[in-house]
N, C-alpha and C. Protein backbone atom coordinates (compact mmCIF):
# COMPACT_ATOMS: atom_id res chain seq x y z
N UNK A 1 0.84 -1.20 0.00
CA UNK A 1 0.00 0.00 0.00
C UNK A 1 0.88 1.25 0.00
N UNK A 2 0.38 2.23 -1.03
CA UNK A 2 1.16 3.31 -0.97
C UNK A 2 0.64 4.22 0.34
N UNK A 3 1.49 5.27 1.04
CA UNK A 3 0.94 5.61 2.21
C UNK A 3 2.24 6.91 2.13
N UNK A 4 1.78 7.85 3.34
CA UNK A 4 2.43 9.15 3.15
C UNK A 4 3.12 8.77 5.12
N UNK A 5 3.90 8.66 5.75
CA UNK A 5 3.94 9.18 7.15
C UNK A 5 4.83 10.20 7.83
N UNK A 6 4.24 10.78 8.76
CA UNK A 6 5.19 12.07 8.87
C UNK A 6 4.67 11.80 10.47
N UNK A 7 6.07 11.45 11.01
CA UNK A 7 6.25 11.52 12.31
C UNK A 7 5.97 13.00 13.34
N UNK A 8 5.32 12.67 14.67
CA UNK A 8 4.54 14.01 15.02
C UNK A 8 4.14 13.46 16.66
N UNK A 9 3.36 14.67 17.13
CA UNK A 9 2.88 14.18 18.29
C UNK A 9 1.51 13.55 18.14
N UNK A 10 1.53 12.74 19.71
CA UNK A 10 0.31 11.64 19.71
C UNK A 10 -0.97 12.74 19.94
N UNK A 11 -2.58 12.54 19.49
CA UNK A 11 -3.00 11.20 18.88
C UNK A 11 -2.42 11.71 17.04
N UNK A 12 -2.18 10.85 17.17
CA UNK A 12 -1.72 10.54 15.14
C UNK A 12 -3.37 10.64 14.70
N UNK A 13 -2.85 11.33 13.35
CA UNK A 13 -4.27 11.67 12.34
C UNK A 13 -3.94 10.73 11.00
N UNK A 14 -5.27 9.74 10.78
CA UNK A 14 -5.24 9.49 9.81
C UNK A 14 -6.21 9.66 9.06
N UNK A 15 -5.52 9.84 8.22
CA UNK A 15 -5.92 10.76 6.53
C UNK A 15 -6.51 9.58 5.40
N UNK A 16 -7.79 10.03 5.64
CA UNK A 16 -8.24 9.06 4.31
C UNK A 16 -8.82 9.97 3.19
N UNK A 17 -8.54 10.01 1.97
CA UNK A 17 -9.15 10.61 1.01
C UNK A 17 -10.27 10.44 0.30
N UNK A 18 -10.86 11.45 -0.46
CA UNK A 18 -11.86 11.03 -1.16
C UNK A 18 -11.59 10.60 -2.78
N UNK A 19 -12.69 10.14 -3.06
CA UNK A 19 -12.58 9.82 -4.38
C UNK A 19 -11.99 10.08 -5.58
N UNK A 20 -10.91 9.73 -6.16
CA UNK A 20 -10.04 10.57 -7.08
C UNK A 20 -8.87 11.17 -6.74
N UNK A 21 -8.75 11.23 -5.23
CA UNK A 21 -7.58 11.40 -4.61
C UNK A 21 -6.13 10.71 -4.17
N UNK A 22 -5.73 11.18 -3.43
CA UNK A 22 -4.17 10.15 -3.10
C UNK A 22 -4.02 10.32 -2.18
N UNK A 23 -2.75 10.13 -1.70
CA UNK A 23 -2.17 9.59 0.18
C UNK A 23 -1.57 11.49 0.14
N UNK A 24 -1.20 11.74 -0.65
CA UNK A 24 -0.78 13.60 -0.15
C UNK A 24 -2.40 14.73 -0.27
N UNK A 25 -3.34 14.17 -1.06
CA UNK A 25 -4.40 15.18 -0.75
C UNK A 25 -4.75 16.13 1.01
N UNK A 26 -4.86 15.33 1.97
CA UNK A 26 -5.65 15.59 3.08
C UNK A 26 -4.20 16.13 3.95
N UNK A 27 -3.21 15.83 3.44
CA UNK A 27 -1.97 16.12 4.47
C UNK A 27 -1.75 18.02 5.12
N UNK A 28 -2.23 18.64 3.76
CA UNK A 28 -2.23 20.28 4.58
C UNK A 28 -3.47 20.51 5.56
N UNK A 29 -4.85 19.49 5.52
CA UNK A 29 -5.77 19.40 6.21
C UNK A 29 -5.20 19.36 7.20
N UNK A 30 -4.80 17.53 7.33
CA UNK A 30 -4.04 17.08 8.30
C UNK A 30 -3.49 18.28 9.77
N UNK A 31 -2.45 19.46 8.72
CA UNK A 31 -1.26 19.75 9.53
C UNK A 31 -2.19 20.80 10.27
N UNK A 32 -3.51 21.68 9.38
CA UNK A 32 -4.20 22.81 10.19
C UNK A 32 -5.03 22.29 11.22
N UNK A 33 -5.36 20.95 11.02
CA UNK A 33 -6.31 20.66 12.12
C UNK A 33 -5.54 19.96 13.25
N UNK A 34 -4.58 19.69 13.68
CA UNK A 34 -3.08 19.59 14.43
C UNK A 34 -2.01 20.06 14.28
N UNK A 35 -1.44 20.85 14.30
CA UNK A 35 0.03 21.18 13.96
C UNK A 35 0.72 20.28 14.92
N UNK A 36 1.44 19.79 14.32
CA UNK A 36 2.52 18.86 14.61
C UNK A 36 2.00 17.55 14.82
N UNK A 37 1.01 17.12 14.88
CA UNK A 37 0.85 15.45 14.98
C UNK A 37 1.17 14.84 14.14
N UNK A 38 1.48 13.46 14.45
CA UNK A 38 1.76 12.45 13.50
C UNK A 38 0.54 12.20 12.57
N UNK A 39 0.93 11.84 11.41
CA UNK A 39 0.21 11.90 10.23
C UNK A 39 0.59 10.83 9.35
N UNK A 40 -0.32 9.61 9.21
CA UNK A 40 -0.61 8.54 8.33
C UNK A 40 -1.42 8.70 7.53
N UNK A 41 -1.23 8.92 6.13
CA UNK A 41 -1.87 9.05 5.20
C UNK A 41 -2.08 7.72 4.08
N UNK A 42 -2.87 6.85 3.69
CA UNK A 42 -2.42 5.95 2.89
C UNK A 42 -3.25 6.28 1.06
N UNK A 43 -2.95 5.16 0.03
CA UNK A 43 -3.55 5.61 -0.84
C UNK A 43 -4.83 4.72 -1.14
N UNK A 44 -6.08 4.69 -1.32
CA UNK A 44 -6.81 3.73 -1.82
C UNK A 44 -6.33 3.10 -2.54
N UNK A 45 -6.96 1.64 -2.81
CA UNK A 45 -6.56 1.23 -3.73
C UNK A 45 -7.37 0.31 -5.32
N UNK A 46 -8.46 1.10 -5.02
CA UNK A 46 -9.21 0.56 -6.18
C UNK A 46 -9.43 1.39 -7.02
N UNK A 47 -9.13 1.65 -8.16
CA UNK A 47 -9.23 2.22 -9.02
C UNK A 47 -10.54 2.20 -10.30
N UNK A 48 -11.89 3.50 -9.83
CA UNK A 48 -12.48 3.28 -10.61
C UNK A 48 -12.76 4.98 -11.81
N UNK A 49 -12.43 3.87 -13.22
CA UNK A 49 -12.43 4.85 -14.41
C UNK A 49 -11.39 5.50 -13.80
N UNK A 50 -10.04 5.29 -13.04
CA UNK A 50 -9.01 6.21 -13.46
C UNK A 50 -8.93 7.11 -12.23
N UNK A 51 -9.43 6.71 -11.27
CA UNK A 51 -10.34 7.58 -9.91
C UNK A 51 -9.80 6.62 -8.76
N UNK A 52 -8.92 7.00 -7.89
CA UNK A 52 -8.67 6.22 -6.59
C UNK A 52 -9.91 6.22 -5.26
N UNK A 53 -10.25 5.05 -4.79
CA UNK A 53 -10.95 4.86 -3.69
C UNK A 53 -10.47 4.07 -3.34
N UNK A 54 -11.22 4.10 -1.91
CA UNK A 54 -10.63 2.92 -0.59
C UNK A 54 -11.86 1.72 -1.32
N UNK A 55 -12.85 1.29 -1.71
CA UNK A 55 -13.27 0.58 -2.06
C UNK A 55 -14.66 0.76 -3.43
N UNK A 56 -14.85 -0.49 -3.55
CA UNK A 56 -16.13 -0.63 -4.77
C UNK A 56 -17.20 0.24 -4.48
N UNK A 57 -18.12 0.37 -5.22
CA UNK A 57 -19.05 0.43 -5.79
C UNK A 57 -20.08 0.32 -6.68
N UNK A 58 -21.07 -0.43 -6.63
CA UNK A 58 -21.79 -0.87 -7.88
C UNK A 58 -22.47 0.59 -8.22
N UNK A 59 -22.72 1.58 -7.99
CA UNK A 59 -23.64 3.07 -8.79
C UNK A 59 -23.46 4.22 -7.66
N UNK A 60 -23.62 5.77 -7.97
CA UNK A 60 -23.27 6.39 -7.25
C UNK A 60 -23.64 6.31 -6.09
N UNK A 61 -23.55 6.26 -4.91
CA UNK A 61 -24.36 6.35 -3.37
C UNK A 61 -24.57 4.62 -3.10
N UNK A 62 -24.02 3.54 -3.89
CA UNK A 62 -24.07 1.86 -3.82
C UNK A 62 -23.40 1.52 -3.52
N UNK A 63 -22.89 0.93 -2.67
CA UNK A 63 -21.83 0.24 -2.25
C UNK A 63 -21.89 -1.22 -2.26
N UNK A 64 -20.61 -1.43 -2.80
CA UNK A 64 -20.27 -3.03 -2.99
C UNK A 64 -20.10 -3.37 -1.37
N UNK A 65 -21.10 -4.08 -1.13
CA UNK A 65 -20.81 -4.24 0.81
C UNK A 65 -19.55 -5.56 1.19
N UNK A 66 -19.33 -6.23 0.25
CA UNK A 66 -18.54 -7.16 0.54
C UNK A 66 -17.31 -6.77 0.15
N UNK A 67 -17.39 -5.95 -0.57
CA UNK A 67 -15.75 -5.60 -0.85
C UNK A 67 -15.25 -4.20 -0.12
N UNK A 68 -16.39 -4.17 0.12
CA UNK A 68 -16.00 -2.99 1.67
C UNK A 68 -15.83 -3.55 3.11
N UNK A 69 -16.09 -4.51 3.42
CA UNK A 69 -16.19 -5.01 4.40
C UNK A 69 -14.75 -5.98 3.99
N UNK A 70 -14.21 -6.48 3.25
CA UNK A 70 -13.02 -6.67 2.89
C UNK A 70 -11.77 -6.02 3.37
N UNK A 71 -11.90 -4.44 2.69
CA UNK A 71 -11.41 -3.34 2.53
C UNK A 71 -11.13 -2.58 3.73
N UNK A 72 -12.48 -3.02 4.53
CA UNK A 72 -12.27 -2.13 6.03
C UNK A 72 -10.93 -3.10 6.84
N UNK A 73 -11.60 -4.41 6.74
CA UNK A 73 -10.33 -5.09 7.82
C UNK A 73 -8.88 -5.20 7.28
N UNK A 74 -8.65 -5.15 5.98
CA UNK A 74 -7.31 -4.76 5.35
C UNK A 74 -6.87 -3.40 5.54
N UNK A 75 -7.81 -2.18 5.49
CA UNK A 75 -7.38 -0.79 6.26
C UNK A 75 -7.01 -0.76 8.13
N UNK A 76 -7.96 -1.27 8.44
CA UNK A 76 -7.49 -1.84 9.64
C UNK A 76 -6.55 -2.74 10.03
N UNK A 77 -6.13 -3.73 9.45
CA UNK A 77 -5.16 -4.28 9.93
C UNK A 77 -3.90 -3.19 9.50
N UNK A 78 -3.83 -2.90 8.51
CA UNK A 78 -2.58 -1.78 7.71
C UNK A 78 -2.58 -0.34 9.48
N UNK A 79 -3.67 -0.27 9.49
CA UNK A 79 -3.08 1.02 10.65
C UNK A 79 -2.89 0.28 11.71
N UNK A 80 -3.22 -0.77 12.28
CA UNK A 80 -2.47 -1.46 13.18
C UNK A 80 -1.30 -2.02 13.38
N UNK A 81 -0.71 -2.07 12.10
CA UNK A 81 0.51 -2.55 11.61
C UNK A 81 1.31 -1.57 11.71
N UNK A 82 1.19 -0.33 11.37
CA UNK A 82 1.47 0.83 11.45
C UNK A 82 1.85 1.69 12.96
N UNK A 83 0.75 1.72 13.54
CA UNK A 83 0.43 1.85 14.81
C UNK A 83 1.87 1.36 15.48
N UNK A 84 2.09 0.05 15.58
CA UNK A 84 2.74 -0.99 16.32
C UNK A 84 4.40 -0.57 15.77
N UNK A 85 4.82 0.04 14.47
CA UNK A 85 5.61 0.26 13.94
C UNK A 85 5.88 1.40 14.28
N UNK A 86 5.73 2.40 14.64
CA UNK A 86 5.51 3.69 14.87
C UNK A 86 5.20 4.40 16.41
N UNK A 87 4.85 3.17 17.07
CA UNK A 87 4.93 3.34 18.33
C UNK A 87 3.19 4.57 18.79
N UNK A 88 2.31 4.37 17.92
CA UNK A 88 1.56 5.30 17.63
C UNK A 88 0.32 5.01 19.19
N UNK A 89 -0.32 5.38 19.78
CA UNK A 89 -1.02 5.22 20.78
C UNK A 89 -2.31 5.12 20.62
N UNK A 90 -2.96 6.03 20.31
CA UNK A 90 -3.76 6.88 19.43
C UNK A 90 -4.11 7.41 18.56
N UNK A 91 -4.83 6.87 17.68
CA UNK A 91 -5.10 7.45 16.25
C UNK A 91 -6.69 8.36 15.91
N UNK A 92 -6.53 9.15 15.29
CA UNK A 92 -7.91 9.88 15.18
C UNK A 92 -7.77 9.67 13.13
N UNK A 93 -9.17 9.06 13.23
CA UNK A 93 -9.30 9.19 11.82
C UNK A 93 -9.99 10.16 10.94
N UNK A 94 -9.53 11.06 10.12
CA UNK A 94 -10.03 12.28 9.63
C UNK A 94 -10.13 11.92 7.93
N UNK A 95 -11.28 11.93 7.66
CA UNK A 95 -11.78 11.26 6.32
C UNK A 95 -12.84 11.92 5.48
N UNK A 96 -12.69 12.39 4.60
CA UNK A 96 -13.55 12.55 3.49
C UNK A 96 -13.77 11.98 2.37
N UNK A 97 -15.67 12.06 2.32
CA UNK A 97 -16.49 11.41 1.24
C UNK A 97 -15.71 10.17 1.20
N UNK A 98 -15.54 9.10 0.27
CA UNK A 98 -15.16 7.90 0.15
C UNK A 98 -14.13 7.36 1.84
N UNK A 99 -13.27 8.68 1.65
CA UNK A 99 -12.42 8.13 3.14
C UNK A 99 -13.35 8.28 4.53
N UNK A 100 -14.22 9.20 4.45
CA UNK A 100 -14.94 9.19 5.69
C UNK A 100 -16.02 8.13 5.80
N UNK A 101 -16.27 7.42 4.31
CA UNK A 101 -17.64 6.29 4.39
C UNK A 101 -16.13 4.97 5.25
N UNK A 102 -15.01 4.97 5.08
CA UNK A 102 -14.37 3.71 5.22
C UNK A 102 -13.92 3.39 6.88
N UNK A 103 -13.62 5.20 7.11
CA UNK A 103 -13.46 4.92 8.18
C UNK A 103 -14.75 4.46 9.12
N UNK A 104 -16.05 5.57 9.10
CA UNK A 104 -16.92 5.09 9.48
C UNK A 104 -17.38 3.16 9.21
N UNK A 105 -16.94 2.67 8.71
CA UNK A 105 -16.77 1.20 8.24
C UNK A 105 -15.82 1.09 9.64
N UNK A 106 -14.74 1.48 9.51
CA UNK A 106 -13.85 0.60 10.80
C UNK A 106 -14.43 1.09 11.71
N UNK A 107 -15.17 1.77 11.99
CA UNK A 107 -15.67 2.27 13.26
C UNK A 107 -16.88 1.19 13.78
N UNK A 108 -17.68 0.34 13.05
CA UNK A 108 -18.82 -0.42 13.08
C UNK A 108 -18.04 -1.84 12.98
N UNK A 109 -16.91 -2.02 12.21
CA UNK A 109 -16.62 -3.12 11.81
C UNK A 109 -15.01 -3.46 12.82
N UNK A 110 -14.54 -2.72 13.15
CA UNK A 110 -12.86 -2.70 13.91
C UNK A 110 -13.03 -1.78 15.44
N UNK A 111 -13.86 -2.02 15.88
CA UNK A 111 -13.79 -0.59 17.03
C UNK A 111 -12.40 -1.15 18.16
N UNK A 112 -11.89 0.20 18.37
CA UNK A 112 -10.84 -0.62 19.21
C UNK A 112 -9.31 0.16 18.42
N UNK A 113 -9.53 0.30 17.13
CA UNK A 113 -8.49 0.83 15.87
C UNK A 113 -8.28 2.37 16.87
N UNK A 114 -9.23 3.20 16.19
CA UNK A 114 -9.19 4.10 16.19
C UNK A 114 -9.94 4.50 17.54
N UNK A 115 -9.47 6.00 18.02
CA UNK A 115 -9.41 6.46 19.25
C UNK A 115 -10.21 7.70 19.00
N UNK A 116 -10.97 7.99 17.75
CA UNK A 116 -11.86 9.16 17.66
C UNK A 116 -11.93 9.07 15.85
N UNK A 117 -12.81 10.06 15.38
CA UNK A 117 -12.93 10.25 13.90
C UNK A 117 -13.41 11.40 13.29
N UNK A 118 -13.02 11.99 12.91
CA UNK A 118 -13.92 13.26 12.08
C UNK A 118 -13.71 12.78 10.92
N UNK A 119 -15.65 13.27 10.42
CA UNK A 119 -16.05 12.26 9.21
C UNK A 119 -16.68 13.16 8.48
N UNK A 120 -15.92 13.75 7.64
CA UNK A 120 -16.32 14.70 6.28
C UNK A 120 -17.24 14.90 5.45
N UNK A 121 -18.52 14.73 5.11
CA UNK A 121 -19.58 14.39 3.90
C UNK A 121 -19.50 13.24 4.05
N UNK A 122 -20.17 12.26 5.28
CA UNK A 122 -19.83 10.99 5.43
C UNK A 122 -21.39 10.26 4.85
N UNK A 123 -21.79 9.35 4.86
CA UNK A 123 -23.03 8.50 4.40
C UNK A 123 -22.27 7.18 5.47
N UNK A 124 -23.93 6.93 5.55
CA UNK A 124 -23.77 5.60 5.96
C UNK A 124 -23.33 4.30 5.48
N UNK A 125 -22.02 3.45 6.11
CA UNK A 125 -21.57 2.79 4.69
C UNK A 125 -22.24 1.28 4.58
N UNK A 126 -22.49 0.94 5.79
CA UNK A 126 -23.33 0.05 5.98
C UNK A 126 -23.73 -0.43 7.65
N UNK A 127 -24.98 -1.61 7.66
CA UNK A 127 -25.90 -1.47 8.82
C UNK A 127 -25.33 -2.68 9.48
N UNK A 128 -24.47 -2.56 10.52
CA UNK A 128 -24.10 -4.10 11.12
C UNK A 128 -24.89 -4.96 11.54
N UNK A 129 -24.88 -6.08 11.47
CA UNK A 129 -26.01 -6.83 12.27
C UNK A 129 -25.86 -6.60 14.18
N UNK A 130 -24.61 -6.52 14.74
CA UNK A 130 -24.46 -6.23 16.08
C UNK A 130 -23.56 -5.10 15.84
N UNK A 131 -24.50 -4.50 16.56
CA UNK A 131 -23.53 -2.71 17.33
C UNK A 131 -22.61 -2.75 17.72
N UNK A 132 -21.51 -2.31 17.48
CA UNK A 132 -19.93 -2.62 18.23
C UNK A 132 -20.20 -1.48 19.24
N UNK A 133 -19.27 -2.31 19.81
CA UNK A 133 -19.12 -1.05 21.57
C UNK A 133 -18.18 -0.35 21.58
N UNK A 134 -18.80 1.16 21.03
CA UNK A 134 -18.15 2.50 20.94
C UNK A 134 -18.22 3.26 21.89
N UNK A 135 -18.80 2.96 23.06
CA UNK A 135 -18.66 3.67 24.58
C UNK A 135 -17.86 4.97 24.44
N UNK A 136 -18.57 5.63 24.70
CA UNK A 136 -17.34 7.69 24.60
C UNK A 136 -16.86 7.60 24.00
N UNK A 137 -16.84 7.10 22.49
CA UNK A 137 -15.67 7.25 21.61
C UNK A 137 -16.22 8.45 20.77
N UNK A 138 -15.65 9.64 20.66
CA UNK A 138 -15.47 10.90 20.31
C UNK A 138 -15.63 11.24 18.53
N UNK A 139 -16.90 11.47 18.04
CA UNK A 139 -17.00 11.57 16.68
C UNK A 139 -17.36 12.49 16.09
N UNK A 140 -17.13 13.47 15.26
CA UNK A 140 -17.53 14.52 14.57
C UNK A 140 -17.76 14.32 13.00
N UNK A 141 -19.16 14.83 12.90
CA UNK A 141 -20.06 14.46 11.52
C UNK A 141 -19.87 15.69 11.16
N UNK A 142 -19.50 16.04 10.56
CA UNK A 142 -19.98 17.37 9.51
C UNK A 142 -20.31 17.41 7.97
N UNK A 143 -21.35 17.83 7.58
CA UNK A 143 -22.57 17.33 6.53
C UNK A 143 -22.43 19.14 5.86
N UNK A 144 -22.73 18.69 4.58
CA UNK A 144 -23.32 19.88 4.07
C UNK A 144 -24.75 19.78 3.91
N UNK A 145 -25.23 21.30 3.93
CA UNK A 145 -26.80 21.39 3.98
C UNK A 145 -27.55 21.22 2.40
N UNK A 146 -26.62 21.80 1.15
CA UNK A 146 -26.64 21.15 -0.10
C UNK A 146 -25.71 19.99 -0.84
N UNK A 147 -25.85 19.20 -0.13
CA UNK A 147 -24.44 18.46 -0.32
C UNK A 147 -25.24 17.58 -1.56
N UNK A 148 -24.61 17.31 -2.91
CA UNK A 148 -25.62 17.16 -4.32
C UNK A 148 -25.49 15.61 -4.08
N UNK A 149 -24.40 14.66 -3.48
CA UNK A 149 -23.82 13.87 -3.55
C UNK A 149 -24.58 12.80 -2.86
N UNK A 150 -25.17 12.77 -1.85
CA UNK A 150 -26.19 12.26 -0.78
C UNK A 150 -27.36 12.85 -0.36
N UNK A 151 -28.12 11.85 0.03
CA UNK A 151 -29.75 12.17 0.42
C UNK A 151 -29.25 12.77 1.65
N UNK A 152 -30.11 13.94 2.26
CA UNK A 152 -30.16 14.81 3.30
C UNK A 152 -30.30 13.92 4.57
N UNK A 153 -30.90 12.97 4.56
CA UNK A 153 -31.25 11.77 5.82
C UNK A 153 -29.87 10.61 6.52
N UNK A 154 -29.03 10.52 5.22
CA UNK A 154 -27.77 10.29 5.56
C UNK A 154 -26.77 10.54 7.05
N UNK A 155 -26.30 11.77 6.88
CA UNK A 155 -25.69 12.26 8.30
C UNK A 155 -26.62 12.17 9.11
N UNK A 156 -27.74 11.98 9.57
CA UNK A 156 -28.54 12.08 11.01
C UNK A 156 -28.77 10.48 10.99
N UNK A 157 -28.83 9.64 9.93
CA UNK A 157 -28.56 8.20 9.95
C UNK A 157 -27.31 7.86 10.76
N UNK A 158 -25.96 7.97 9.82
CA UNK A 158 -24.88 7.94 10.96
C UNK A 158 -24.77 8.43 12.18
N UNK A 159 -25.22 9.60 12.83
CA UNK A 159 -25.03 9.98 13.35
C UNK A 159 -26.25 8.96 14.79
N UNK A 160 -26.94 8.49 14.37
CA UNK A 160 -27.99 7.57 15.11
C UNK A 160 -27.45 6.55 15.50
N UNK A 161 -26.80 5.56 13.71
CA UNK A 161 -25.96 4.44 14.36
C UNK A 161 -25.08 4.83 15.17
N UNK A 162 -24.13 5.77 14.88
CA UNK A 162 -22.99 5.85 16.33
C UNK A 162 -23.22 6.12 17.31
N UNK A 163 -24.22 6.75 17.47
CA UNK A 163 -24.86 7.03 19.23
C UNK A 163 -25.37 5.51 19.63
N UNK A 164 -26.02 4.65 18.69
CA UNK A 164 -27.09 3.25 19.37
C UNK A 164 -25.41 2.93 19.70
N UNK A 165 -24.61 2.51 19.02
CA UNK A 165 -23.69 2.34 19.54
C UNK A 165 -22.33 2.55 20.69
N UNK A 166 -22.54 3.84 21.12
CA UNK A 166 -22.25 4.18 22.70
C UNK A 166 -21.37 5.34 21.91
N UNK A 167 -21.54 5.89 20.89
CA UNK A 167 -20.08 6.93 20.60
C UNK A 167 -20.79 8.01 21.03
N UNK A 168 -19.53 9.39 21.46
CA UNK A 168 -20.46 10.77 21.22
C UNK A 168 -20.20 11.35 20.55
N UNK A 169 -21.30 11.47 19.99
CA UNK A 169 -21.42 12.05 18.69
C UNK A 169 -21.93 13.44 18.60
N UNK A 170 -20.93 14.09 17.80
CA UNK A 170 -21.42 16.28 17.45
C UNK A 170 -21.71 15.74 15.78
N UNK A 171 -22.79 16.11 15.55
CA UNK A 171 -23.11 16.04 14.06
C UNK A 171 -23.18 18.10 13.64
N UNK A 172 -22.80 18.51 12.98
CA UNK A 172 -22.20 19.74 12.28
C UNK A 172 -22.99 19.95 11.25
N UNK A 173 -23.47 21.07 10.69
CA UNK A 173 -24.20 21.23 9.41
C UNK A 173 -23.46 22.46 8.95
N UNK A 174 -22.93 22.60 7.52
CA UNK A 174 -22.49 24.21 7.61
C UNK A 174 -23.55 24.02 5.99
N UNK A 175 -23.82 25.71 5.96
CA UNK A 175 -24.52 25.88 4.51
C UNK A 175 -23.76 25.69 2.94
N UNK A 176 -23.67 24.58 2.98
CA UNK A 176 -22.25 24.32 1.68
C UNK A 176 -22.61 22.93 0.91
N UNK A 177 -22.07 22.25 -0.23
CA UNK A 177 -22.14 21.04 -0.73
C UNK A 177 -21.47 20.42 -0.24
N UNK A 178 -20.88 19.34 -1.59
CA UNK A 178 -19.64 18.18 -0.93
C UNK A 178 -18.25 18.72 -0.67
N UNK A 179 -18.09 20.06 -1.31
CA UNK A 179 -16.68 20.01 -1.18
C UNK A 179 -16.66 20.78 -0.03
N UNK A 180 -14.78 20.82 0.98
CA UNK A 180 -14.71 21.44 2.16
C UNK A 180 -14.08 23.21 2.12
N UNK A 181 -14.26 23.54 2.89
CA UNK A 181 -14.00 24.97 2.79
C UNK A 181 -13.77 25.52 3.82
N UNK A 182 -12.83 26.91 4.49
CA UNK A 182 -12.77 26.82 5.74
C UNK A 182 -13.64 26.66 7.31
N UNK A 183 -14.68 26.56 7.20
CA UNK A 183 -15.28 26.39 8.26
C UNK A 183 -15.46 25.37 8.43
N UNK A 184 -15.39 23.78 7.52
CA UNK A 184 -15.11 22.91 8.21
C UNK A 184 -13.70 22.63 9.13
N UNK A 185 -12.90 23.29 8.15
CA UNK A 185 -11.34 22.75 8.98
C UNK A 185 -11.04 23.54 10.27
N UNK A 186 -12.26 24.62 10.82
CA UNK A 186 -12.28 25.32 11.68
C UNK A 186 -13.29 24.93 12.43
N UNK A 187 -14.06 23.99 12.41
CA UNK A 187 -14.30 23.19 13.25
C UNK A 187 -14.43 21.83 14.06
N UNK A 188 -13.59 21.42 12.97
CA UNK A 188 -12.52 20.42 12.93
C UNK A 188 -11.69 20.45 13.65
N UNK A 189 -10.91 21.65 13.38
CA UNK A 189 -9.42 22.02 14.81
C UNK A 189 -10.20 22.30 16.03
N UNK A 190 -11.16 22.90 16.18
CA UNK A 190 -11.57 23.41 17.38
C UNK A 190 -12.29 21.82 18.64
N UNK A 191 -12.81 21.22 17.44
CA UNK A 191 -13.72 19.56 17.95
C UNK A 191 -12.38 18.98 18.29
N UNK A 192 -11.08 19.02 17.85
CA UNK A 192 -9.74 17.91 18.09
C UNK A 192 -9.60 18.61 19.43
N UNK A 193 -9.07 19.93 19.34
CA UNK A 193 -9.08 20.45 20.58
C UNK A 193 -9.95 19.94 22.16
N UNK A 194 -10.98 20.35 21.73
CA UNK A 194 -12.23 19.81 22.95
C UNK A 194 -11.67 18.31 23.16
N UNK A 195 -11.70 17.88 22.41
CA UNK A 195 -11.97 15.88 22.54
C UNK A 195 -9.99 15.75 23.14
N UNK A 196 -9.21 16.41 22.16
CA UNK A 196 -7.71 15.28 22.46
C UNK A 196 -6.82 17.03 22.55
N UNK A 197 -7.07 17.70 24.16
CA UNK A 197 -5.81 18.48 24.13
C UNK A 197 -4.75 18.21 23.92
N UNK A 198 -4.38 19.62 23.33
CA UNK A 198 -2.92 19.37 22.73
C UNK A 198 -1.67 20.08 24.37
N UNK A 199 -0.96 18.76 24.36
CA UNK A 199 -0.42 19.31 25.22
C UNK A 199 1.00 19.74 25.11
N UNK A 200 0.87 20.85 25.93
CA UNK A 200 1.46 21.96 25.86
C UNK A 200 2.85 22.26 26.74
């Protein structure tokens, strides 16, 4: 797997991209919404029409559920591998559109990985049969209010499963589509803050 890492302070941010992207897209995100943390970035690896994602899809908003559910425990095992290599403690996963549907995947499917998540234009990626036990685990949804890309019912979906599931969850609305702009990454830094001080 191609992957970006830049050694930093704990909790480490990992960087998942969206669709069409690579392992350096999210990294200036990365550095404004932590300065100085460690930063794991990797690259999807399915390539559709020429377009990088972390996994399939059969039509826009469809997900291939088996090859995501594939995909999640091979992303997961890769940041655990990582983790253990790196001496990493804590990881917060920071993901958009395609990267925020995957992580939200390890979050239902790996709980235990990751130590928090901010989840970008996220959708629900799929419905587990048992709720993993996310007890206080620290999540930030932020949705656009025209977002062209997903049905409006989406983010308050996720945001339901991760609560039945014990996480706490801030779901975010700013007046915008799919793409990000500064007021997410400004409340982004401010939610890392609250949840994982930076110490000083």
């Amino acid at each position: 797997m191609h992957f970006v890492f830049q050694p930093g302070t704990s909790p480490a941010l990992l960087l998942l991209h969206g669709t069409g992207g690579n392992e350096n897209d999210l990294v200036p995100l990365g550095k404004l919404i932590r300065p100085g943390a460690a930063l794991l970035s990797p690259r999807g690896e399915v390539d559709e029409n020429g377009q990088l994602r972390f996994f399939r899809r059969l039509a826009p908003g469809v997900f291939d559920e088996v090859d995501l559910v594939k995909r999640t425990h091979q992303l997961a095992d890769f940041v655990e591998d990582q983790a253990e290599r790196h001496h990493l403690r804590r990881i917060i996963a920071v993901g958009y559109s395609n990267g925020a549907n995957i992580a939200a995947s390890m979050l239902l499917l790996r709980p235990g990985v990751l130590s928090g998540a901010i989840l970008l234009r996220a959708m629900v990626p799929l419905d587990p049969p048992h709720p993993p036990d996310l007890a206080g685990l620290p999540v930030l949804i932020i949705a656009g209010r025209h977002d062209e890309m997903m049905s409006a019912d989406q983010p308050q979906r996720l945001a339901a499963l991760l609560l039945n599931a014990g996480a706490e969850v801030t779901l975010a609305w700013h007046d915008t589509g799919h793409s990000l702009g500064p007021a997410d990454f400004k409340k982004a830094a401010g939610w890392m803050e609250e949840n994982f001080p930076a110490q000083r």
